[in-house]
Structure formats: C-alpha cells, structure tokens
C-alpha atoms as a PDB file:
ATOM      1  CA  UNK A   1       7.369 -11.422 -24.259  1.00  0.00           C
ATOM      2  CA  UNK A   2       5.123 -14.497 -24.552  1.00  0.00           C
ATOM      3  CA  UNK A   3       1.573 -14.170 -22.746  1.00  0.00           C
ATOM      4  CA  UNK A   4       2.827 -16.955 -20.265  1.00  0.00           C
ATOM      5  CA  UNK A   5       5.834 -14.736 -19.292  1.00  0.00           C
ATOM      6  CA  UNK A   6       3.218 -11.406 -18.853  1.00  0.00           C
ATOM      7  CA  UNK A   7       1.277 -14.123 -16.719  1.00  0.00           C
ATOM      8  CA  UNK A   8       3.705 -15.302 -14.773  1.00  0.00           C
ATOM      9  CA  UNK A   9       5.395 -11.419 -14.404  1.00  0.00           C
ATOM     10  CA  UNK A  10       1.779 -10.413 -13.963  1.00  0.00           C
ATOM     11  CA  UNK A  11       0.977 -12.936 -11.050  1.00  0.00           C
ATOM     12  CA  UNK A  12       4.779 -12.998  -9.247  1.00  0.00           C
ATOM     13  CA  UNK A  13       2.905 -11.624  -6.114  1.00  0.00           C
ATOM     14  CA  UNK A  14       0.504 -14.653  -6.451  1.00  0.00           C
ATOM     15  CA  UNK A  15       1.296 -15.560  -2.681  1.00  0.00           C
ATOM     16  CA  UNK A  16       0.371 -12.057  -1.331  1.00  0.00           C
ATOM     17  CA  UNK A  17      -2.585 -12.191  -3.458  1.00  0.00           C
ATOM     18  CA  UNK A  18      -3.862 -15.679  -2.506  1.00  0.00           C
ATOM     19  CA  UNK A  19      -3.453 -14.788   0.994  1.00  0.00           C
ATOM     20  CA  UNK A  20      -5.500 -11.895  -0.014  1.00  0.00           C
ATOM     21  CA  UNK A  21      -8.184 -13.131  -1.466  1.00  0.00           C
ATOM     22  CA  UNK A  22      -8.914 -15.669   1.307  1.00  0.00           C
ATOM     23  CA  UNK A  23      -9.250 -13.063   3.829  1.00  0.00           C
ATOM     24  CA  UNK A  24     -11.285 -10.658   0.957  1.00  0.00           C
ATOM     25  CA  UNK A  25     -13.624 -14.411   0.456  1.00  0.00           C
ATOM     26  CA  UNK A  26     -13.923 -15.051   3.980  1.00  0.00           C
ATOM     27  CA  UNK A  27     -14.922 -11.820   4.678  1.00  0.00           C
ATOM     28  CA  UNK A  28     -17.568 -11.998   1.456  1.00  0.00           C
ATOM     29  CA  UNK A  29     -16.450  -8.623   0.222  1.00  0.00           C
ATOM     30  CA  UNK A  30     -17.252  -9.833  -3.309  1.00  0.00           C
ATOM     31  CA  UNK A  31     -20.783 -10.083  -1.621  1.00  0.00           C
ATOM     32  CA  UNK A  32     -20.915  -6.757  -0.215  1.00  0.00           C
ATOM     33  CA  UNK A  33     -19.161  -4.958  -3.701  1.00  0.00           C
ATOM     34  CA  UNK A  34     -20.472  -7.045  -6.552  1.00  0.00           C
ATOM     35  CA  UNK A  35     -24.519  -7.215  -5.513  1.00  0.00           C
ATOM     36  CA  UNK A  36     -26.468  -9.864  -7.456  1.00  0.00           C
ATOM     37  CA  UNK A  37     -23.418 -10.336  -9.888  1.00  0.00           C
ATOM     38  CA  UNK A  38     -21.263 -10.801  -6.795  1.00  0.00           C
ATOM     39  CA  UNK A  39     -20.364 -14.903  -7.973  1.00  0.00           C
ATOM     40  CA  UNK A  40     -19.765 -14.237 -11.895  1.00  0.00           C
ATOM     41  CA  UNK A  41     -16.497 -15.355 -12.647  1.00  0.00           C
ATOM     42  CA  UNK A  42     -15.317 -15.457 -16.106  1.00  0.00           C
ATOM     43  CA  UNK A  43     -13.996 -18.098 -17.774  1.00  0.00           C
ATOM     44  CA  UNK A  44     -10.274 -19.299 -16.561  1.00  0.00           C
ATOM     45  CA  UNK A  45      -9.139 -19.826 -20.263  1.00  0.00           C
ATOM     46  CA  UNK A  46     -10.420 -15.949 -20.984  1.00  0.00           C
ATOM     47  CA  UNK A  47      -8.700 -14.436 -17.643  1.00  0.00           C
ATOM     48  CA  UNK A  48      -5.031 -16.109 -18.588  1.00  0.00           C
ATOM     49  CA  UNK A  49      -5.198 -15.581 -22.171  1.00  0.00           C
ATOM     50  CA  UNK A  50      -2.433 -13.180 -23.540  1.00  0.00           C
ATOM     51  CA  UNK A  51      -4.568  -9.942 -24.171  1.00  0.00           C
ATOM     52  CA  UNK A  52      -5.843  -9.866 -21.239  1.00  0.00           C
ATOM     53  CA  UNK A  53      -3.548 -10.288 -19.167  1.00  0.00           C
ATOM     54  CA  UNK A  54      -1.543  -7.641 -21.129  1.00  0.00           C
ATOM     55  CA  UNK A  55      -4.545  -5.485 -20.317  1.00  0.00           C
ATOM     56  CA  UNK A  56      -3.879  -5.758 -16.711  1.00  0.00           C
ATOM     57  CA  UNK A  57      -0.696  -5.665 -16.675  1.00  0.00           C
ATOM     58  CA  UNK A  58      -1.320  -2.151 -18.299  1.00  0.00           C
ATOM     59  CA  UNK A  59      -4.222  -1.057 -16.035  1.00  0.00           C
ATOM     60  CA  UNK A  60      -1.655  -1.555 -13.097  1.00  0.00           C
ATOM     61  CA  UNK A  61       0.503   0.701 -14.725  1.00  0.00           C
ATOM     62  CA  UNK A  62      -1.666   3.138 -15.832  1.00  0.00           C
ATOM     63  CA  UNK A  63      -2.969   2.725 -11.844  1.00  0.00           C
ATOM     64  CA  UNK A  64       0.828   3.802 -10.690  1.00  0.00           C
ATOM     65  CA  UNK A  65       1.122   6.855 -12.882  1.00  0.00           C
ATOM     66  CA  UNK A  66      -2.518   7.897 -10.906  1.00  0.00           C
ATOM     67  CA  UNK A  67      -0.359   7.142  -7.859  1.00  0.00           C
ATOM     68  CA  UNK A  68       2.376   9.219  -9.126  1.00  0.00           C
ATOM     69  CA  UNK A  69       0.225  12.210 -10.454  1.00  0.00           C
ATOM     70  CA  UNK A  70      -1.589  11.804  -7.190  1.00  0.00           C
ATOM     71  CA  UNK A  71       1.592  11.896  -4.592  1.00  0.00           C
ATOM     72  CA  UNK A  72       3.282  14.568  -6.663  1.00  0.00           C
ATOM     73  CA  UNK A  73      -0.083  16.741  -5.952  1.00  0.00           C
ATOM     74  CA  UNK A  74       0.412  16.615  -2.232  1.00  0.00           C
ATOM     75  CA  UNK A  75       3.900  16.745  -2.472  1.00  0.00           C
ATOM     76  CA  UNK A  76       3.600  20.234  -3.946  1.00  0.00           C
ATOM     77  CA  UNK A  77       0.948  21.411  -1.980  1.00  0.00           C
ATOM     78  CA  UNK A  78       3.147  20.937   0.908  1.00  0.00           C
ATOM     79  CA  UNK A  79       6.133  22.236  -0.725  1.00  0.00           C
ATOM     80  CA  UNK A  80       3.955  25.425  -1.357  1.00  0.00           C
ATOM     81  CA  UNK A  81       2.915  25.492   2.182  1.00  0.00           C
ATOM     82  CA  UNK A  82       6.324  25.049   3.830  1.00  0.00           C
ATOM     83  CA  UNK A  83       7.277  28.371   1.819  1.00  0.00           C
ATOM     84  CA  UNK A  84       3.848  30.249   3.280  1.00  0.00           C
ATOM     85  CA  UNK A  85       1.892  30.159   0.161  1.00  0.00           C
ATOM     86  CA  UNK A  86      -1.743  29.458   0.526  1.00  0.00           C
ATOM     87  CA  UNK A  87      -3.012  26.377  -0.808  1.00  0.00           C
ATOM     88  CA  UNK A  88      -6.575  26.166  -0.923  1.00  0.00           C
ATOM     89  CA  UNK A  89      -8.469  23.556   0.840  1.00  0.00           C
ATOM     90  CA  UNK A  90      -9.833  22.342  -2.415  1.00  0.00           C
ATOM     91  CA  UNK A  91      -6.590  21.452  -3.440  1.00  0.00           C
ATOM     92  CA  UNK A  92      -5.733  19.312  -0.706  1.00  0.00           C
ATOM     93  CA  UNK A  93      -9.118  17.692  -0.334  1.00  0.00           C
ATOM     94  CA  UNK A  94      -9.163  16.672  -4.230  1.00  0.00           C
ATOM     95  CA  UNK A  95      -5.423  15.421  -3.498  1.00  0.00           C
ATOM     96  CA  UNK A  96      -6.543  12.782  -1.199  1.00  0.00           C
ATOM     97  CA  UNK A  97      -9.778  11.977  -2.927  1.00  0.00           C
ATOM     98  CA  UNK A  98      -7.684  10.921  -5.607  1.00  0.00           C
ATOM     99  CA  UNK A  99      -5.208   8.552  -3.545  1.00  0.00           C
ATOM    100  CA  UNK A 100      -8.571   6.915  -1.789  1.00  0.00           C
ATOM    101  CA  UNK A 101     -10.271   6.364  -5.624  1.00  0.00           C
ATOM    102  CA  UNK A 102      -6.770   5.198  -7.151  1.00  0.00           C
ATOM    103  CA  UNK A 103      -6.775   2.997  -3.962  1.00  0.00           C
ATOM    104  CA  UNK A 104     -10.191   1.532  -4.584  1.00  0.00           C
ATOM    105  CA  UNK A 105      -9.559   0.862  -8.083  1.00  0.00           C
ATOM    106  CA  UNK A 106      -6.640  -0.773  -7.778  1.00  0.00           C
ATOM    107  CA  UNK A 107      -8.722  -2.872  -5.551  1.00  0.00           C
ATOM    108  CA  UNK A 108     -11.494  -3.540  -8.683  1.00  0.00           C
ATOM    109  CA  UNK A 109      -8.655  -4.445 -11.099  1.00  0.00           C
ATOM    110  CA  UNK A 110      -7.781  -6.845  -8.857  1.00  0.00           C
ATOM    111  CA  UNK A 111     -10.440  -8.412  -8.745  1.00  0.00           C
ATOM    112  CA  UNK A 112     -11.455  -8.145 -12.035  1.00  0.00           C
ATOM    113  CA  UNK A 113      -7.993  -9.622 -13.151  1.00  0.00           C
ATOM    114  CA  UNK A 114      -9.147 -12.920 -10.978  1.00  0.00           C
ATOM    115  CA  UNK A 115     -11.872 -12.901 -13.611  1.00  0.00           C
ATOM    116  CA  UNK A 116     -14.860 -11.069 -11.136  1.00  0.00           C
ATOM    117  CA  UNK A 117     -17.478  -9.458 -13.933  1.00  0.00           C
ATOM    118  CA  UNK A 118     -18.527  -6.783 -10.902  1.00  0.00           C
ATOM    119  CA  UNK A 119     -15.353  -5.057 -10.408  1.00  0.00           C
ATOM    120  CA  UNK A 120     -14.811  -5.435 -14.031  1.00  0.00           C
ATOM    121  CA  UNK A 121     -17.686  -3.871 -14.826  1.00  0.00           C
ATOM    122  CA  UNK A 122     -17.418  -1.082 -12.235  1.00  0.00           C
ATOM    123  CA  UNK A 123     -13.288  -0.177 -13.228  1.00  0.00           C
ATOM    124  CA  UNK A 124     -14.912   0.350 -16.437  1.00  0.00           C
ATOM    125  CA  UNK A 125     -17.879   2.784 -15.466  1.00  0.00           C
ATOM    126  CA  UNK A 126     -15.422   4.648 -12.935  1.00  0.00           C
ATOM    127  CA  UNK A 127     -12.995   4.931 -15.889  1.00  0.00           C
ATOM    128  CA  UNK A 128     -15.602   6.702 -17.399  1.00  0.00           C
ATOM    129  CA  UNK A 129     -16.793   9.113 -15.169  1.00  0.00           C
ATOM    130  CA  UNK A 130     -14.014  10.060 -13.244  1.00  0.00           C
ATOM    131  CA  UNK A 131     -12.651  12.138 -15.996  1.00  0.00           C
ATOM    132  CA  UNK A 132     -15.967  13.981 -16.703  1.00  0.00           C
ATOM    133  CA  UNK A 133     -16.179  14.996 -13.669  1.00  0.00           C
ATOM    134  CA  UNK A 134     -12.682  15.951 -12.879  1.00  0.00           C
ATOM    135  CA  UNK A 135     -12.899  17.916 -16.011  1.00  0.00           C
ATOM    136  CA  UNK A 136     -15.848  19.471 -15.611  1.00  0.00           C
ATOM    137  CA  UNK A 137     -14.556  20.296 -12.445  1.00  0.00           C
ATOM    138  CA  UNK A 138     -11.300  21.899 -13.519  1.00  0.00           C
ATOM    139  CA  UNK A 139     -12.844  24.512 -15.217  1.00  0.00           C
ATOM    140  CA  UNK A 140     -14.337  26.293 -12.454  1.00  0.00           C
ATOM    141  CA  UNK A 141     -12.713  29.516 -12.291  1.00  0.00           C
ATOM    142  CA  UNK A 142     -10.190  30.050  -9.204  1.00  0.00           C
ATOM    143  CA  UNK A 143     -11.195  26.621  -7.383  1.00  0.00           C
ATOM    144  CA  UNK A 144      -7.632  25.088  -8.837  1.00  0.00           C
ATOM    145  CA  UNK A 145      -4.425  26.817  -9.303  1.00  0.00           C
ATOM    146  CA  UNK A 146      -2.842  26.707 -13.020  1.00  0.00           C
ATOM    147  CA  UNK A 147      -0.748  23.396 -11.499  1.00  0.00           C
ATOM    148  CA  UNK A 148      -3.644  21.694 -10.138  1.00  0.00           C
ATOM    149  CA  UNK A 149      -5.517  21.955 -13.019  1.00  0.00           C
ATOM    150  CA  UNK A 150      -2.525  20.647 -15.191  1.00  0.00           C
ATOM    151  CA  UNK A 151      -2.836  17.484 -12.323  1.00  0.00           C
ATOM    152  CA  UNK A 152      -7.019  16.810 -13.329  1.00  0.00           C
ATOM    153  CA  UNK A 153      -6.146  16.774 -17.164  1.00  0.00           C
ATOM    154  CA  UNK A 154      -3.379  14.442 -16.487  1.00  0.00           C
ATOM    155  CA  UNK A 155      -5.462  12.172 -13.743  1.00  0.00           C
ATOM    156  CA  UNK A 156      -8.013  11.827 -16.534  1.00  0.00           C
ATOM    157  CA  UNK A 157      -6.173  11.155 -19.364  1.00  0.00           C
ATOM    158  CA  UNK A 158      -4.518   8.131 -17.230  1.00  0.00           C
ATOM    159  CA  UNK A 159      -8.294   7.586 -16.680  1.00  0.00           C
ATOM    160  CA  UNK A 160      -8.999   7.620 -20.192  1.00  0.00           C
ATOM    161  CA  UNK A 161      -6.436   5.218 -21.043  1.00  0.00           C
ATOM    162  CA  UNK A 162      -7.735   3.062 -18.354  1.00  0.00           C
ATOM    163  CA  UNK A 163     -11.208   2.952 -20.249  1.00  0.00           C
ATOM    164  CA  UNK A 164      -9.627   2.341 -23.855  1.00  0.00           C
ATOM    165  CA  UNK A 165      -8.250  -0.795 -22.426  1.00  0.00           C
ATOM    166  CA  UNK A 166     -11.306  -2.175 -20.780  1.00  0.00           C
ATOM    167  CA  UNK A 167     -13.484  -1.239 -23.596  1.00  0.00           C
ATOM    168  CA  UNK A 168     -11.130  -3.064 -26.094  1.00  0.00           C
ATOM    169  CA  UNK A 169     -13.198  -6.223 -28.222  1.00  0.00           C
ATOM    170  CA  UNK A 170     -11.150  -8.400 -26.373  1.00  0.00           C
ATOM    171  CA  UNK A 171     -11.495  -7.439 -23.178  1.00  0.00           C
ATOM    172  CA  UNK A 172     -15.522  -7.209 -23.916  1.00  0.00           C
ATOM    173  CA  UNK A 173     -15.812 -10.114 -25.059  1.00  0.00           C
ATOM    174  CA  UNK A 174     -13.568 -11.816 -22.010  1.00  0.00           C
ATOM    175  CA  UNK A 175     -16.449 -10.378 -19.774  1.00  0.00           C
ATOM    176  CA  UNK A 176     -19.521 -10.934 -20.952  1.00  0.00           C
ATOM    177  CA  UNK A 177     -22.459  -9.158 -19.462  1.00  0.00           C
ATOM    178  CA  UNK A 178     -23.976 -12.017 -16.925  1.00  0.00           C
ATOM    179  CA  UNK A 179     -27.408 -13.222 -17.967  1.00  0.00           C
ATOM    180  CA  UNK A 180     -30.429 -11.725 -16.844  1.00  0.00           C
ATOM    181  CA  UNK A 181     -32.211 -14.405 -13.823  1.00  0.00           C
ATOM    182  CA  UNK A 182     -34.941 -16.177 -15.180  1.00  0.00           C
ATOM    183  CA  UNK A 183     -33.768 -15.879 -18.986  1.00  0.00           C
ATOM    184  CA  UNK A 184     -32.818 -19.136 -20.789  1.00  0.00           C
ATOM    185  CA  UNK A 185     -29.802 -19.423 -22.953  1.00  0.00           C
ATOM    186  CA  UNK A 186     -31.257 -20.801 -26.227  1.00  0.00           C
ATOM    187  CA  UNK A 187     -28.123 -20.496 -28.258  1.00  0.00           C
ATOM    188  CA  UNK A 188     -26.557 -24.422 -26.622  1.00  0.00           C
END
C-alpha cells in the first residue's frame, strides 16, 4: 500500500478527530500536557510522509493488542472469581491501571500523530519505562499469579515494540528535539 493509502486509511476517522481536537484546543489541553513545548508542531511534510505514518498506524495497533492483553486480564480475573477463586487485589488494581495508561497513551499518539513534539516525546519515555517497571514488578514473589505474570511480559513487550518504533531514525529525525529559548539557530 502506497503511503497516501496508509494516510488516508490512517486518517478515515478524520471527522471524529477534527471534532476532537477543537474541543482538546479550546480547552488548551496541549497547554496543560505539553508545558513549555506545548506549541511545537512538526513539520506537515514530516507528519504525512510514508514512514511515519506507517509508524502510527503501527503504534495504534500495537495500542489495541495493550487493549486486548489488558481486557483479557479482567476478563479472567472475573472468570476466576465467578468460580470462588481468590484473586488478589493486586491483580485487579494492575488490571485497570493498565486500561487507564493504554487509555492515556492512545491519547499521546494522537497527538503526536498531528505532529505535537510533547506527546511525542512523552509516548516515547512511557514506552520506556512502563516495561521496567512492570517487569521489575513481576518478579516479586506471590504478588502475581503464574497468568498474571505471563500478562506483564506480554504488556511490555507490546511496550517494547511501541519504543522500537518511536526510536526509529526516521521517526527521530521527524521530531526533532525543540530548541532551547534564547539559543540561535546558526546553521540558516
């Protein structure tokens, strides 16, 4: 498929997400979430071109299997608990963690896809620490049960994945780290 038809596949909800982003703009949620870099927009010719947008396109997807891995935890948690085994608290409380963070990042890689250097920048960090920590986190003895556990290494290789395609040369170089205030570009 041409990078026009992964554009034009990748944007199809572009009427849901214009009417989006004008509430998210009149609100000045960029403002609130994206600090000082808040207004850094990459370039438009960098945020359509081909490799990117097949980076999004498999962020999103990578996003849905977090969904997946994420619903299929509570899912058996409850099945558990309709049959009277315990589950431990732990287990439901990391369960729906992990639907509010896939939430939120679904909301940066959004934005970042409209070209916005701060949620960019912060998919890329949370790609990165998520899965240290839900590793680390995993092997604490008896917290998890053996399925759980199977859950975390499959959340954070999704994670990983994530991370691989935001730290790609292309996808670097599409955003560029915003100047520093003050500093003057000497290389025009």
């Amino acid at each position: 498929m041409t990078g026009a038809g992964l554009w034009h596949r990748a944007s199809s909800g572009l009427g849901l997400s214009a009417a989006a982003d004008r509430v998210w703009q009149r609100l000045q949620l960029d403002r609130l979430a994206g600090g000082r870099h808040s207004g850094y927009v990459i370039h438009e010719d960098m945020q359509r071109h081909p490799r990117t947008v097949r980076s999004f396109v498999g962020i999103r997807w990578l996003l849905f299997g977090e969904t997946v891995v994420g619903l299929t935890a509570i899912f058996i948690a409850a099945v558990l608990t309709s049959r009277g085994e315990h589950v431990p608290w732990a287990v439901w409380f990391r369960s729906t963690v992990v639907l509010f963070i896939t939430a939120s990042l679904y909301v940066f890689a959004w934005r970042a896809q409209l070209g916005y250097y701060w949620a960019y920048s912060r998919l890329r960090l949370f790609s990165r620490i998520f899965p240290i920590v839900t590793l680390i986190i995993a092997t604490i003895p008896g917290l998890y049960p053996g399925w759980m556990v199977v859950e975390q290494i499959v959340f954070s290789l999704l994670m990983i994945g994530i991370g691989d395609l935001l730290t790609s040369d292309h996808m670097r170089a599409a955003f560029p780290r915003p100047a520093k205030p003050g500093v003057v570009d000497n290389a025009s």
